[in-house]
C-alpha atoms as a PDB file:
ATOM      1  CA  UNK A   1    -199.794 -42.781 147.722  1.00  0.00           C
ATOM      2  CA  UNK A   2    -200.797 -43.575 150.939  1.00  0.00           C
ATOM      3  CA  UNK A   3    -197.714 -45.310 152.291  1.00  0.00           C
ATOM      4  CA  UNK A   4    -195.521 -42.312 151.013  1.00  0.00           C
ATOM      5  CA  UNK A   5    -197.692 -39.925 152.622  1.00  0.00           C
ATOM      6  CA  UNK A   6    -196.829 -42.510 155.998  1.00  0.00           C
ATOM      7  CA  UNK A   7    -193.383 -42.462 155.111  1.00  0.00           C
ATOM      8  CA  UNK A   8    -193.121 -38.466 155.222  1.00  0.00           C
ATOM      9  CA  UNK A   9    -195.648 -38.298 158.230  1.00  0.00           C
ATOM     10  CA  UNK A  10    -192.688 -40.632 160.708  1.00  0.00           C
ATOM     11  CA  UNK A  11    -190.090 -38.488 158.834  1.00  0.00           C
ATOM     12  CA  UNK A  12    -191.678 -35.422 159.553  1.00  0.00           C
ATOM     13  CA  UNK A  13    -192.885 -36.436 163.258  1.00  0.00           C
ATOM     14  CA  UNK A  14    -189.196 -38.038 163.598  1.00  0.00           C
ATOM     15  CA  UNK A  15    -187.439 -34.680 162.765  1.00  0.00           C
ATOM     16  CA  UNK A  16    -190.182 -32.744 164.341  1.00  0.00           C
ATOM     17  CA  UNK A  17    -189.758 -34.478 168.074  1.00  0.00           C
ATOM     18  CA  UNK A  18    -186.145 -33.629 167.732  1.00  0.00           C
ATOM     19  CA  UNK A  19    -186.253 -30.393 167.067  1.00  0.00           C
ATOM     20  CA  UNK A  20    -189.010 -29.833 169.874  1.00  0.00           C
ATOM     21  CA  UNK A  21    -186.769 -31.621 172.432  1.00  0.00           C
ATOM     22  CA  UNK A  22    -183.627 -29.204 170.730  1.00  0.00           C
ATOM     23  CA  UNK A  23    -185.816 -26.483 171.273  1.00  0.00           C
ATOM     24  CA  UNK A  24    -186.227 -26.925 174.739  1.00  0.00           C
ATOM     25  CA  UNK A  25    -182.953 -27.454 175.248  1.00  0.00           C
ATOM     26  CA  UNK A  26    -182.492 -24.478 173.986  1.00  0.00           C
ATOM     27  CA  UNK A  27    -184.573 -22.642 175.806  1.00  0.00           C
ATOM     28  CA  UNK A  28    -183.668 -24.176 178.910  1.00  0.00           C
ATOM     29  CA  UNK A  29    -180.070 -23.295 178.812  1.00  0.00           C
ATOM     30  CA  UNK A  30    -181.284 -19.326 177.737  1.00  0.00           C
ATOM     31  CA  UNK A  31    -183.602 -19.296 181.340  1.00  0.00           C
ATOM     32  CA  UNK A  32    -180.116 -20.670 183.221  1.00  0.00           C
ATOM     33  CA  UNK A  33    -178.055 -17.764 181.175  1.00  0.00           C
ATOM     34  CA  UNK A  34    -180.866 -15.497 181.997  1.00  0.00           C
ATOM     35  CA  UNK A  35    -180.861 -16.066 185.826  1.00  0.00           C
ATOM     36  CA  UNK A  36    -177.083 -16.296 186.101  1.00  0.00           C
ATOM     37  CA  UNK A  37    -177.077 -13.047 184.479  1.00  0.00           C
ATOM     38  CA  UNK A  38    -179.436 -11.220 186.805  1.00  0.00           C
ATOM     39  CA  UNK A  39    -177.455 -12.677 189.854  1.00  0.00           C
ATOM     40  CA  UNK A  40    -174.584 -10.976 188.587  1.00  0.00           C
ATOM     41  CA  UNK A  41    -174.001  -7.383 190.378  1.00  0.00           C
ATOM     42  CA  UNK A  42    -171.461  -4.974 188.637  1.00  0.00           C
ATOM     43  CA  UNK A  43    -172.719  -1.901 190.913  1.00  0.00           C
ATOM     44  CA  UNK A  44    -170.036  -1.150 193.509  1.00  0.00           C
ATOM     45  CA  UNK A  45    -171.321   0.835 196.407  1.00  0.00           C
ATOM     46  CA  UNK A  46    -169.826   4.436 197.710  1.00  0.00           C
ATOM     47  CA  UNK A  47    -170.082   3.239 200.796  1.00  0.00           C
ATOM     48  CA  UNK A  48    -168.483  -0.188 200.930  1.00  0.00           C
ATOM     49  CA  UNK A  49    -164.949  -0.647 202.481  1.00  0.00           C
ATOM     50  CA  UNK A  50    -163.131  -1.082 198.881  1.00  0.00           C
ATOM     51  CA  UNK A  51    -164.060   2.465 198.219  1.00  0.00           C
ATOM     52  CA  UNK A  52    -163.242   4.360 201.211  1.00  0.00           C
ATOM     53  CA  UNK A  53    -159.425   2.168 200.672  1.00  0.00           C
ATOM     54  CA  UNK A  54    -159.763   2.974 196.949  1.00  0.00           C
ATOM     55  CA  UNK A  55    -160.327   7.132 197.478  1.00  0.00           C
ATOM     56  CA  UNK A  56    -157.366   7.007 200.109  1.00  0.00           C
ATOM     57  CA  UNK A  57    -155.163   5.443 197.719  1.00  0.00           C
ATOM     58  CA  UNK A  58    -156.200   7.888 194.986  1.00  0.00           C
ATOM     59  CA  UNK A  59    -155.655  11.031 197.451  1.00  0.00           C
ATOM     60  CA  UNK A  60    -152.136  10.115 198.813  1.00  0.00           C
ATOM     61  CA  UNK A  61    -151.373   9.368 194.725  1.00  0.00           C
ATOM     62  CA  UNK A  62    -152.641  12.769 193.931  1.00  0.00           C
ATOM     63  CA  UNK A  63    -150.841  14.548 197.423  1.00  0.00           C
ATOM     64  CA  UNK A  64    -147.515  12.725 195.595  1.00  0.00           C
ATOM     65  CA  UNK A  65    -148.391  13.753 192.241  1.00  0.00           C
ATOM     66  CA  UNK A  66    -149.494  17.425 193.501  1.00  0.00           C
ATOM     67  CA  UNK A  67    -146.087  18.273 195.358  1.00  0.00           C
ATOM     68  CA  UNK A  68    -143.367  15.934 193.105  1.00  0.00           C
ATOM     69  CA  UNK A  69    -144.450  17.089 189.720  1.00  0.00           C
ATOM     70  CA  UNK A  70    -144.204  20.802 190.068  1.00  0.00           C
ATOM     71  CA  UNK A  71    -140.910  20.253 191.847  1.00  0.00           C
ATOM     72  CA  UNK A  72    -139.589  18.210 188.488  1.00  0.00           C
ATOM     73  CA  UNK A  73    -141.386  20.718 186.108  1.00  0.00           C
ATOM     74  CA  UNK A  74    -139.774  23.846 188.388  1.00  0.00           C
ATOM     75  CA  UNK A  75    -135.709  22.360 188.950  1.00  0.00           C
ATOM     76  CA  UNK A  76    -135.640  20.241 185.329  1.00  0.00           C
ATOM     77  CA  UNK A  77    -135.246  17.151 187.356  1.00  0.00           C
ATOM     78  CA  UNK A  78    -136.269  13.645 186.121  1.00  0.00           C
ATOM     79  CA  UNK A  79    -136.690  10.353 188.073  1.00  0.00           C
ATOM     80  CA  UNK A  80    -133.521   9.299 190.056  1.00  0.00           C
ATOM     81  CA  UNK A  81    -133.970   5.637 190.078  1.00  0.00           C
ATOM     82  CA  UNK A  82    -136.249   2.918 187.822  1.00  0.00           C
ATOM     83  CA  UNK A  83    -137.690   2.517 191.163  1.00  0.00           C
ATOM     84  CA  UNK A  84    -139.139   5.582 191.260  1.00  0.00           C
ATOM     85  CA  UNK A  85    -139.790   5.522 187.683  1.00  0.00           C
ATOM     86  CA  UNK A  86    -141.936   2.123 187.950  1.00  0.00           C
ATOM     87  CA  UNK A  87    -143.433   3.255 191.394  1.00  0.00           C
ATOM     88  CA  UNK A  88    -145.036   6.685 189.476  1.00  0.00           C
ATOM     89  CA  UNK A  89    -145.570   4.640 186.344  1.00  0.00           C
ATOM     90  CA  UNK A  90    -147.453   2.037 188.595  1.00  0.00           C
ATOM     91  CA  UNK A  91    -149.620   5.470 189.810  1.00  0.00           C
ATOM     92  CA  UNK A  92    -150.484   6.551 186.678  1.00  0.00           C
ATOM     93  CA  UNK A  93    -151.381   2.689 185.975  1.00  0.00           C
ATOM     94  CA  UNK A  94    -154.030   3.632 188.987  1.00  0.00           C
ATOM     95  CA  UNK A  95    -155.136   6.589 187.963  1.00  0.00           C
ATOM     96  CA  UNK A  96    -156.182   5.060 184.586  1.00  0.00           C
ATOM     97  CA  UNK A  97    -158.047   2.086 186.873  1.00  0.00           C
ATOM     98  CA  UNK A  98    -159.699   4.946 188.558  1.00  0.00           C
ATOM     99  CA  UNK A  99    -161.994   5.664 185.280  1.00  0.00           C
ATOM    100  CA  UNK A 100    -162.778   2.337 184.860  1.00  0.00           C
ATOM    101  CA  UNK A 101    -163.612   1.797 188.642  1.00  0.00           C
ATOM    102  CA  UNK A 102    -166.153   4.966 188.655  1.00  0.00           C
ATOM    103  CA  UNK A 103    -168.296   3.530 186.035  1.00  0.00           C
ATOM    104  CA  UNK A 104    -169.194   1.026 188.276  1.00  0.00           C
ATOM    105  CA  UNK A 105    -170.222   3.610 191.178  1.00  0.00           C
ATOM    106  CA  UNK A 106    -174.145   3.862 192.692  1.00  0.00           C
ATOM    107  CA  UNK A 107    -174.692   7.109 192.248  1.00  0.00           C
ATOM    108  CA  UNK A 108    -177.850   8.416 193.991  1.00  0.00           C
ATOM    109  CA  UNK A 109    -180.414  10.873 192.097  1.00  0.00           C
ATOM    110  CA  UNK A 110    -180.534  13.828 195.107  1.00  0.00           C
ATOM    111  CA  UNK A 111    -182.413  15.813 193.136  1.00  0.00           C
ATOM    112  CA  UNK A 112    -185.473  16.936 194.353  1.00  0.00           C
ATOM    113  CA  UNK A 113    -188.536  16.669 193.117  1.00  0.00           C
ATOM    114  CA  UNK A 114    -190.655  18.969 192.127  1.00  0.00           C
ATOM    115  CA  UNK A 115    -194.315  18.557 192.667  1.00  0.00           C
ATOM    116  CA  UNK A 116    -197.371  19.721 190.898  1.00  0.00           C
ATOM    117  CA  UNK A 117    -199.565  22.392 192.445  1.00  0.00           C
END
């Protein structure tokens, strides 16, 4: 009894220092994930230079969009040449990027904040 009891002890301690060193290996690789993850920045900021080039592009898209789109709707008039075609396709392609882009914005609370008397 007492050399199967041995037998299933080394078993036991065998598996048992395996999984401990699996464990850690584990564990070790979920700290690395963890820190790579909290390196990773998806906030853009209003005030960096992408924006400012971003919010130009969008306003001479919308100046086009403003003045050329009436002017279709008004003379029944379509788009003269696949350039044109792929160059207003391409801004609607933007404007559709736009969305995406603004969920990554820093928006600032400026509320203010009201105090207790």
């Amino acid at each position: 009894m007492i050399t199967q009891f041995h037998a299933i002890h080394t078993k036991v301690s065998y598996f048992g220092r395996q999984m401990i060193g699996y464990d850690a290996d584990i564990l070790k690789k979920q700290k690395i994930k963890q820190k790579n993850a909290n390196n990773v920045c998806m906030v853009i900021s209003p005030q960096s230079r992408f924006i400012l080039g971003w919010n130009l592009l969008n306003v001479f898209l919308l100046l086009y969009n403003a003045t050329a789109s009436p002017f279709r709707v008004a003379f029944h008039t379509t788009a003269a040449s696949t350039v044109l075609l792929a160059f207003e396709t391409l801004t609607d392609f933007i404007f559709l990027m736009d969305i995406f882009v603004t969920f990554f914005f820093h928006m600032r609370d400026m509320t203010p904040v009201m105090k207790p008397v």
